[in-house]
N, C-alpha and C. Protein backbone atom coordinates (compact mmCIF):
# COMPACT_ATOMS: atom_id res chain seq x y z
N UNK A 1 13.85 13.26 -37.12
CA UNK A 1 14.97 14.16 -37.32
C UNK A 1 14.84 15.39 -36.41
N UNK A 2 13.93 15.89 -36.70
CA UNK A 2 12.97 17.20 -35.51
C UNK A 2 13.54 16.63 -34.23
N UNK A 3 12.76 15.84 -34.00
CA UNK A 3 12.55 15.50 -32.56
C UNK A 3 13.99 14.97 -31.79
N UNK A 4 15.33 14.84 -32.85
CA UNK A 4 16.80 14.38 -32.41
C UNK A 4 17.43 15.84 -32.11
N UNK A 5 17.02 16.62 -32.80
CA UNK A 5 17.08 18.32 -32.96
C UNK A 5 17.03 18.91 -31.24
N UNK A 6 15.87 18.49 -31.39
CA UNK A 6 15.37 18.68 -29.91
C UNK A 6 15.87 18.28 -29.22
N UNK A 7 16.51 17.18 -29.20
CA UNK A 7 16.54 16.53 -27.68
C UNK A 7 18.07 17.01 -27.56
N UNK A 8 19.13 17.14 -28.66
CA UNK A 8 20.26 17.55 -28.55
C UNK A 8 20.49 19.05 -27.78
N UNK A 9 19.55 19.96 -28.61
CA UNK A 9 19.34 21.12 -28.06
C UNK A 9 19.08 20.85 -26.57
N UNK A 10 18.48 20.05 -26.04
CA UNK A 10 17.66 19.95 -24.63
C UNK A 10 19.36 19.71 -23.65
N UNK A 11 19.89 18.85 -24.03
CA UNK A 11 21.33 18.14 -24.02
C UNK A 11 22.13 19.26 -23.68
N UNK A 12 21.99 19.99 -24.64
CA UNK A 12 23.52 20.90 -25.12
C UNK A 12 22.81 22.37 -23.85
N UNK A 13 21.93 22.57 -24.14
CA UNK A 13 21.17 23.31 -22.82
C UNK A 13 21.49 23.42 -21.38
N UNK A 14 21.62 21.81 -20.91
CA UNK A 14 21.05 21.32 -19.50
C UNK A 14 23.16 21.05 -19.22
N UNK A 15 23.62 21.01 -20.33
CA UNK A 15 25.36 20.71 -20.09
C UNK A 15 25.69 22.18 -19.75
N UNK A 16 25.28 23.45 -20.20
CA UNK A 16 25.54 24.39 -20.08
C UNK A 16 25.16 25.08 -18.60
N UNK A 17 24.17 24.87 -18.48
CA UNK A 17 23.41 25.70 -16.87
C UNK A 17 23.92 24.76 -16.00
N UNK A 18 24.56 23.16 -15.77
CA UNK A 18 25.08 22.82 -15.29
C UNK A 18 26.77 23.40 -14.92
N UNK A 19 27.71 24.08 -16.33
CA UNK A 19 28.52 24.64 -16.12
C UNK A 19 28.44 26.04 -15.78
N UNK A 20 27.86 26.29 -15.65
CA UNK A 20 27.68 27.86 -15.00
C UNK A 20 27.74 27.46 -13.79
N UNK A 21 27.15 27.13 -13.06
CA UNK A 21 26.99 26.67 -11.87
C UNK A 21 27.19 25.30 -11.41
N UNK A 22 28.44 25.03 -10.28
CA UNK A 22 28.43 23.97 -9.89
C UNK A 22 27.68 23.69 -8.88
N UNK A 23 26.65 24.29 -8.02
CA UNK A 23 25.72 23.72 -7.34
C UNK A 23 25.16 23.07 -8.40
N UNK A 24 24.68 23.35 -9.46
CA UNK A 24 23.52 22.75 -10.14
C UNK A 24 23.82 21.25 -10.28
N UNK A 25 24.99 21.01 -9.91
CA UNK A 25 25.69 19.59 -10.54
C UNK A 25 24.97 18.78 -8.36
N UNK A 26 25.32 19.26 -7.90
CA UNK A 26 24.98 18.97 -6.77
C UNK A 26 23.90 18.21 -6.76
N UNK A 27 22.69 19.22 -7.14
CA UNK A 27 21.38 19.20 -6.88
C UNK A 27 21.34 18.12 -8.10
N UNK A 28 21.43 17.77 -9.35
CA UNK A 28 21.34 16.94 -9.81
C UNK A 28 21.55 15.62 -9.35
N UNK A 29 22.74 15.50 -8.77
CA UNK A 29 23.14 14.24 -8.30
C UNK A 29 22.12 13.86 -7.25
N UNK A 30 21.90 14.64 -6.18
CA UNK A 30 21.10 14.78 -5.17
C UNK A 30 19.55 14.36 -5.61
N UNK A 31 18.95 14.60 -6.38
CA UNK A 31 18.01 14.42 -7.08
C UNK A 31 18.68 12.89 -7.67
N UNK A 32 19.37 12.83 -8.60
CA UNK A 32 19.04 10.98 -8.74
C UNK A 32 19.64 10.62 -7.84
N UNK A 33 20.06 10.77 -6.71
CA UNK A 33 20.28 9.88 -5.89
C UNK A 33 19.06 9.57 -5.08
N UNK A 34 18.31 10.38 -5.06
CA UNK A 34 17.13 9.82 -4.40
C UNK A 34 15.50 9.48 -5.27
N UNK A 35 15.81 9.31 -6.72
CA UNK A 35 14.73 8.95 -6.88
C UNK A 35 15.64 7.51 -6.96
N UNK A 36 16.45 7.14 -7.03
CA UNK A 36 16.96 5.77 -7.05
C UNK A 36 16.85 5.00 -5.97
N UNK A 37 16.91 5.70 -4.62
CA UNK A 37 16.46 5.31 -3.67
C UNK A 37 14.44 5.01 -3.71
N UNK A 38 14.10 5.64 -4.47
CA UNK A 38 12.36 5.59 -4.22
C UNK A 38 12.07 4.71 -5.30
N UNK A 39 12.91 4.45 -6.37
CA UNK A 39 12.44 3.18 -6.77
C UNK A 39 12.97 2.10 -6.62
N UNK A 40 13.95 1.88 -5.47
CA UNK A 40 14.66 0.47 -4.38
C UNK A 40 13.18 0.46 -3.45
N UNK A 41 12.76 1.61 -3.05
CA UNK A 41 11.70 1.17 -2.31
C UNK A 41 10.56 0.71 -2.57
N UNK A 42 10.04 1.45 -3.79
CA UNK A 42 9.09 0.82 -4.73
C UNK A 42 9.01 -0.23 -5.60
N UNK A 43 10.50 -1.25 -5.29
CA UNK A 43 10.36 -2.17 -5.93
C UNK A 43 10.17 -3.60 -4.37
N UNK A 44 10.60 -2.54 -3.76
CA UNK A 44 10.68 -3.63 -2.50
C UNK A 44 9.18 -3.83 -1.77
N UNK A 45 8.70 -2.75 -2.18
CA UNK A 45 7.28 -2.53 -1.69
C UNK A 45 6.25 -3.66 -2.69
N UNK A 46 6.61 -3.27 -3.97
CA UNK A 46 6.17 -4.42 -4.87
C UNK A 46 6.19 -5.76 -4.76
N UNK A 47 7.31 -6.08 -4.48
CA UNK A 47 7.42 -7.57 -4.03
C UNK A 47 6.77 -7.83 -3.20
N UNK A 48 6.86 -7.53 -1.60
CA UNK A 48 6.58 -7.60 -0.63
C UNK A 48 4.59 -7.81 -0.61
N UNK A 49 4.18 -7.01 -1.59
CA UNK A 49 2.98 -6.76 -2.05
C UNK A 49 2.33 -8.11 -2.96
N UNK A 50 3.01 -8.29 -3.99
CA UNK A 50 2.66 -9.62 -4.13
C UNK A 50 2.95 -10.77 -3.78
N UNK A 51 3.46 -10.71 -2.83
CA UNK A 51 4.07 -12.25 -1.68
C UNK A 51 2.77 -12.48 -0.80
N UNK A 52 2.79 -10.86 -0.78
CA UNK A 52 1.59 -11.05 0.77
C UNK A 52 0.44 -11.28 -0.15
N UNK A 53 -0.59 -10.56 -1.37
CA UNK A 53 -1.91 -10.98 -1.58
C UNK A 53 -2.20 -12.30 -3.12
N UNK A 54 -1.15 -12.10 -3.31
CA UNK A 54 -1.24 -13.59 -3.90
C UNK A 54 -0.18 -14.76 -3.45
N UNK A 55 -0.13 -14.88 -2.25
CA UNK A 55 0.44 -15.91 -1.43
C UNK A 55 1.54 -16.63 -2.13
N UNK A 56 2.70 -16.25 -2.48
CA UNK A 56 3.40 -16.91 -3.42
C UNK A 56 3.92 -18.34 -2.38
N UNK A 57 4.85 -17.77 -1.50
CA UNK A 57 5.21 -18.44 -0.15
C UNK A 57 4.61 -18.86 1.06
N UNK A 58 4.99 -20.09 1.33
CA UNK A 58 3.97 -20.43 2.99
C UNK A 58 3.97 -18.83 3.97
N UNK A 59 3.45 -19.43 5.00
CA UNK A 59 3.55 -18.61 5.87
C UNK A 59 4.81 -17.96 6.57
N UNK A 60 5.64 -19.33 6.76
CA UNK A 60 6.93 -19.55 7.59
C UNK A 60 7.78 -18.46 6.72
N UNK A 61 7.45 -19.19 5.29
CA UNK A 61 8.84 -18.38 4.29
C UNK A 61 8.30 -16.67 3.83
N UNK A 62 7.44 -16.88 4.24
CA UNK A 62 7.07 -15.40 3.91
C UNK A 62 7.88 -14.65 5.55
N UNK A 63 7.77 -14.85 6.63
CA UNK A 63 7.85 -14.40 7.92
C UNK A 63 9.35 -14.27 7.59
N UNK A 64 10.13 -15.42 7.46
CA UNK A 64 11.48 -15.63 7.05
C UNK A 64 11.81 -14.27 6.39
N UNK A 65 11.54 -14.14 4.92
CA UNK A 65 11.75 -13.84 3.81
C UNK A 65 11.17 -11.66 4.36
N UNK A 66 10.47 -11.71 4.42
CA UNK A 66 10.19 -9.92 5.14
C UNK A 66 9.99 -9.33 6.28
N UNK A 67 10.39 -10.73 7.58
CA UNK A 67 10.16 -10.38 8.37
C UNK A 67 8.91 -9.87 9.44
N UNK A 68 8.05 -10.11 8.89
CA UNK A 68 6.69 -9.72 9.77
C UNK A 68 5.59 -10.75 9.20
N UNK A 69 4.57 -10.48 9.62
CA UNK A 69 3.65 -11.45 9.42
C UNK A 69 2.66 -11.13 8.30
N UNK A 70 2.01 -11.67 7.55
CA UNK A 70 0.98 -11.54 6.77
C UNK A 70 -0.63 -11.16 7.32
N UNK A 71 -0.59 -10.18 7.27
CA UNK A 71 -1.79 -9.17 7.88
C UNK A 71 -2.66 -8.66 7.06
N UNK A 72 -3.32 -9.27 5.90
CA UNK A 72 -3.70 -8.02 5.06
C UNK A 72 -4.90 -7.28 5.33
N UNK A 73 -5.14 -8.05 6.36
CA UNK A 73 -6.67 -6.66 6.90
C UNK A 73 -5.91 -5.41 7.41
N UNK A 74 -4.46 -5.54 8.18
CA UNK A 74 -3.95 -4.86 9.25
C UNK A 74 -3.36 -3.62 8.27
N UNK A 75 -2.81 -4.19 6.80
CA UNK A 75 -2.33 -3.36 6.02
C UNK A 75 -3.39 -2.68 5.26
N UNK A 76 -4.35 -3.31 4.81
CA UNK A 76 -5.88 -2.10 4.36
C UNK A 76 -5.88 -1.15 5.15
N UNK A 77 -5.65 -1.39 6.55
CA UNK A 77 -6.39 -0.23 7.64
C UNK A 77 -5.76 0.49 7.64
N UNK A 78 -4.19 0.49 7.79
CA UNK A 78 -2.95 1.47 7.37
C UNK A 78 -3.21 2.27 5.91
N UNK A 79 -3.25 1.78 5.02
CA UNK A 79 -3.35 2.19 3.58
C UNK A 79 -4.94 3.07 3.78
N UNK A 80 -5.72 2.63 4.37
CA UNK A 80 -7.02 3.43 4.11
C UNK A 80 -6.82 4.89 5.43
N UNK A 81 -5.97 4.41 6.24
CA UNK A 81 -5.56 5.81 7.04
C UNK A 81 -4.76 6.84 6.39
N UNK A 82 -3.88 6.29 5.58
CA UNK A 82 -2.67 7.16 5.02
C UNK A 82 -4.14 7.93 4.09
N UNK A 83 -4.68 7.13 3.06
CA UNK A 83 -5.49 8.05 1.92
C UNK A 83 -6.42 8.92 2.74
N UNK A 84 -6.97 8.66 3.78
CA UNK A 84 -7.70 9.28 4.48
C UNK A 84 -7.19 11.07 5.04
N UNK A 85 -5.92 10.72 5.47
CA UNK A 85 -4.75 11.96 5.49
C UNK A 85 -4.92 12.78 4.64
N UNK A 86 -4.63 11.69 3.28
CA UNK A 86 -4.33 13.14 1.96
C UNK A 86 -5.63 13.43 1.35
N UNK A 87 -6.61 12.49 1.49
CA UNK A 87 -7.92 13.49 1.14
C UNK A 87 -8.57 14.68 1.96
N UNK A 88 -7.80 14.72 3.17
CA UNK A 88 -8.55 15.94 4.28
C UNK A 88 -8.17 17.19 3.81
N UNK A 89 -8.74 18.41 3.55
CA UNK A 89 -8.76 19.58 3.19
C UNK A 89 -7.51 20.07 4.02
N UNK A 90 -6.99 21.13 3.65
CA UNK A 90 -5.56 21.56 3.65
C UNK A 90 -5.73 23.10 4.25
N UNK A 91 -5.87 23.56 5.75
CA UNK A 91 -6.42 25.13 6.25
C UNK A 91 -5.57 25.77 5.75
């Protein structure tokens, strides 16, 4: 009951600072429009991810199917460069 309390309040809140301001309506949209985009990519990334290390498809239909080849040493070395990036100290 509390916690419906809440979330209405949260509701009736976020409808309001949206009408005060119509940028705010902007930036909202703007905002889901792009986490919707990052989880089209993160789902495409997913797939693509288990095609390539648990081999669902031959070779051919995988090449077909994403276009590039099945590399997975080539993609470790990428993935261990990117983490390598964000663990380096920040001057």
């Amino acid at each position: 009951m509390i916690k419906n309390l809440i979330i209405m309040f949260l509701f009736l809140a976020l409808g309001l600072l949206l009408i005060q301001n119509p940028k705010n309506i902007n930036v909202l949209v703007k905002d889901a429009a792009t986490t919707k985009n990052m989880i089209v990519d993160g789902a495409d990334y997913l797939h693509e991810t288990i095609d390539r290390q648990f081999e669902v498809h031959s070779e051919e239909e995988f090449k077909k199917e994403h276009g590039v080849d099945r590399n997975i040493q080539e993609r470790l070395d990428i993935l261990k460069k990117k983490i390598k990036k964000f663990e380096e100290p920040v001057a």
